[in-house]
C-alpha atoms as a PDB file:
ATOM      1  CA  UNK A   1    -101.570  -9.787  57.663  1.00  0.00           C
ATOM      2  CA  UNK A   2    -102.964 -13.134  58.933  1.00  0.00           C
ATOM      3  CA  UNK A   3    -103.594 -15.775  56.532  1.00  0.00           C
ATOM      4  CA  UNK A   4    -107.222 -17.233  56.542  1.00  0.00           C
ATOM      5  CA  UNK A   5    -107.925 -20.557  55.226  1.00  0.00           C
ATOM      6  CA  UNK A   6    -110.775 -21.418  53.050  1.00  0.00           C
ATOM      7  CA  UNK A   7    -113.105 -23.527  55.075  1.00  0.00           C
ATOM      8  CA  UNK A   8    -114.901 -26.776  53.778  1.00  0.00           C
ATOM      9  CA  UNK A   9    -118.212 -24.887  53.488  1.00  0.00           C
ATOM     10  CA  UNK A  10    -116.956 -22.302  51.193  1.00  0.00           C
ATOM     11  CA  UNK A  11    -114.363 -24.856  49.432  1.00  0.00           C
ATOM     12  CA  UNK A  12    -117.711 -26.568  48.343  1.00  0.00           C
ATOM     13  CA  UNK A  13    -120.050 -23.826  47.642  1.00  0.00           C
ATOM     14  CA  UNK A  14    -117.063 -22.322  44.925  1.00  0.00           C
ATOM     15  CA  UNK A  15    -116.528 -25.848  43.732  1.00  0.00           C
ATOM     16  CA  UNK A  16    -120.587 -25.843  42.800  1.00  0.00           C
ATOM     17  CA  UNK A  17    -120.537 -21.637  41.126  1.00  0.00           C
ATOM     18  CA  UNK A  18    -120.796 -21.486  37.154  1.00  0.00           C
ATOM     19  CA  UNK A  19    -118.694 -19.073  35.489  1.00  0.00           C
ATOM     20  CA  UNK A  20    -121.162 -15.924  36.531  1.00  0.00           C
ATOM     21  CA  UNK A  21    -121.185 -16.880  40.142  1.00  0.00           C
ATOM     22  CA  UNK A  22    -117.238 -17.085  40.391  1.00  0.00           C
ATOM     23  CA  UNK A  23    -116.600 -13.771  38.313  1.00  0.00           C
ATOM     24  CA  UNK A  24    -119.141 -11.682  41.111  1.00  0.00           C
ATOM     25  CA  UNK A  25    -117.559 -13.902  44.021  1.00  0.00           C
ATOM     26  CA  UNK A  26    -114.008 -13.133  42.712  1.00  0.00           C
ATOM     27  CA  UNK A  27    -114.589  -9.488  41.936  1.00  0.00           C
ATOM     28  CA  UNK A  28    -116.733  -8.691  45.620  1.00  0.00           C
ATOM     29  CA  UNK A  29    -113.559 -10.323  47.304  1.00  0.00           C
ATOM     30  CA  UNK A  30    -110.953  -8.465  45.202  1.00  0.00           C
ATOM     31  CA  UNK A  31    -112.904  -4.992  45.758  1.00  0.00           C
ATOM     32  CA  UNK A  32    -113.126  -6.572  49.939  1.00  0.00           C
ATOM     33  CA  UNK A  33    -109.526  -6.514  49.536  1.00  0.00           C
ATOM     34  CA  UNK A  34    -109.116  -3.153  48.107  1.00  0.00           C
ATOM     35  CA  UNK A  35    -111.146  -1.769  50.760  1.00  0.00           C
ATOM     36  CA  UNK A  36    -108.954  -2.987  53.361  1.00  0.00           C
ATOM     37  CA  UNK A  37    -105.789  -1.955  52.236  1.00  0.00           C
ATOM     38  CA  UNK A  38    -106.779   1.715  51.630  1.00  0.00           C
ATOM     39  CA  UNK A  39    -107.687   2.111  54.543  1.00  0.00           C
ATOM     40  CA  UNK A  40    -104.491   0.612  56.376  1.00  0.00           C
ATOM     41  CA  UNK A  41    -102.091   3.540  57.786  1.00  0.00           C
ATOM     42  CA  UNK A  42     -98.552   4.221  58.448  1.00  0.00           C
ATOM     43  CA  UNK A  43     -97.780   6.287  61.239  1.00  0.00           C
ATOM     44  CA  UNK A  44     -93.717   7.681  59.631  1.00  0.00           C
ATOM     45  CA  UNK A  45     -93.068   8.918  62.824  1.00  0.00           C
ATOM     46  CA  UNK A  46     -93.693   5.674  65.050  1.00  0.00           C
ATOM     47  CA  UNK A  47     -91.546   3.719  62.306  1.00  0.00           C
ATOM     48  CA  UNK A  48     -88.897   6.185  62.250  1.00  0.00           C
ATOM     49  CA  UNK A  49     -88.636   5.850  66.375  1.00  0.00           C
ATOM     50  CA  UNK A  50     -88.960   1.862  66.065  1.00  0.00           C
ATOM     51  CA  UNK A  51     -86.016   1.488  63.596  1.00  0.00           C
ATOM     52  CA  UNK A  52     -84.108   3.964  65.171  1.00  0.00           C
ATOM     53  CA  UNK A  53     -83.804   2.014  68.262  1.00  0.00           C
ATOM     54  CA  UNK A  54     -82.280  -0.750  66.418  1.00  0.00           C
ATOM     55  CA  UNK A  55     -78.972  -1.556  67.990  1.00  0.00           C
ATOM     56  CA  UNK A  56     -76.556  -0.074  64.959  1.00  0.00           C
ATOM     57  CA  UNK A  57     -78.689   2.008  63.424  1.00  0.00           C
ATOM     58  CA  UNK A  58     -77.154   5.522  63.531  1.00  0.00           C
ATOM     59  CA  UNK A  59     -79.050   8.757  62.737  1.00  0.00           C
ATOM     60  CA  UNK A  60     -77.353   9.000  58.854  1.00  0.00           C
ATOM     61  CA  UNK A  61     -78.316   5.433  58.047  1.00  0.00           C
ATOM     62  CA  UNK A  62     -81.949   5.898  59.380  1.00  0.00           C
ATOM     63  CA  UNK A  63     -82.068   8.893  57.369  1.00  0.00           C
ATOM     64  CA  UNK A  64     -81.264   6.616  54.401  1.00  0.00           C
ATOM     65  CA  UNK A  65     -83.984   4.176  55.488  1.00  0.00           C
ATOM     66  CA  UNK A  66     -86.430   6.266  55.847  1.00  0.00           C
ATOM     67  CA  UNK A  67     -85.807   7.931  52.411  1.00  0.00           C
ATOM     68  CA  UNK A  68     -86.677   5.241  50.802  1.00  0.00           C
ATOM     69  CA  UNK A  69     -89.643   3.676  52.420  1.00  0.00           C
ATOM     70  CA  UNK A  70     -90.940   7.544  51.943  1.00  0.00           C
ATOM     71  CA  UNK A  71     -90.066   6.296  48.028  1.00  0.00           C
ATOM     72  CA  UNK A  72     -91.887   3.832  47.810  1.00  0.00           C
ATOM     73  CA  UNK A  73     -94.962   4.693  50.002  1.00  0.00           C
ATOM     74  CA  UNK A  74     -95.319   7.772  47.299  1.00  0.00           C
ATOM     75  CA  UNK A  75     -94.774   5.936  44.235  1.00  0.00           C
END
């Protein structure tokens, strides 16, 4: 994910919001944000391939690997 930095003319217009304007500017970005990353994907299969061709990276190991990204992608 690229980082984006926060231009001057935003800097200033969040240095000028009261209280109201910050809570809807924080909560559209944080829901922006949400959106995005629900709709990223994983393709398992592509991964599984790309690690696989790591130079030592036998088929038992990658079976390890890949058991527990499949953890954590569930959980």
């Amino acid at each position: 994910m690229a980082e984006k930095m926060l231009d001057r003319a935003t800097y200033k217009k969040i240095k000028g919001m009261t209280r109201e304007e910050m809570q809807s500017f924080l909560t559209n970005y944080y829901n922006n944000v949400m959106q995005d990353a629900s709709e990223a994907t994983l393709d398992i299969d592509e991964l599984r391939k790309e690690i696989g061709g790591i130079k030592g990276v036998g088929e038992k190991r990658l079976d390890e690997i890949m058991m527990v990204i499949e953890k954590h992608l569930c959980s």
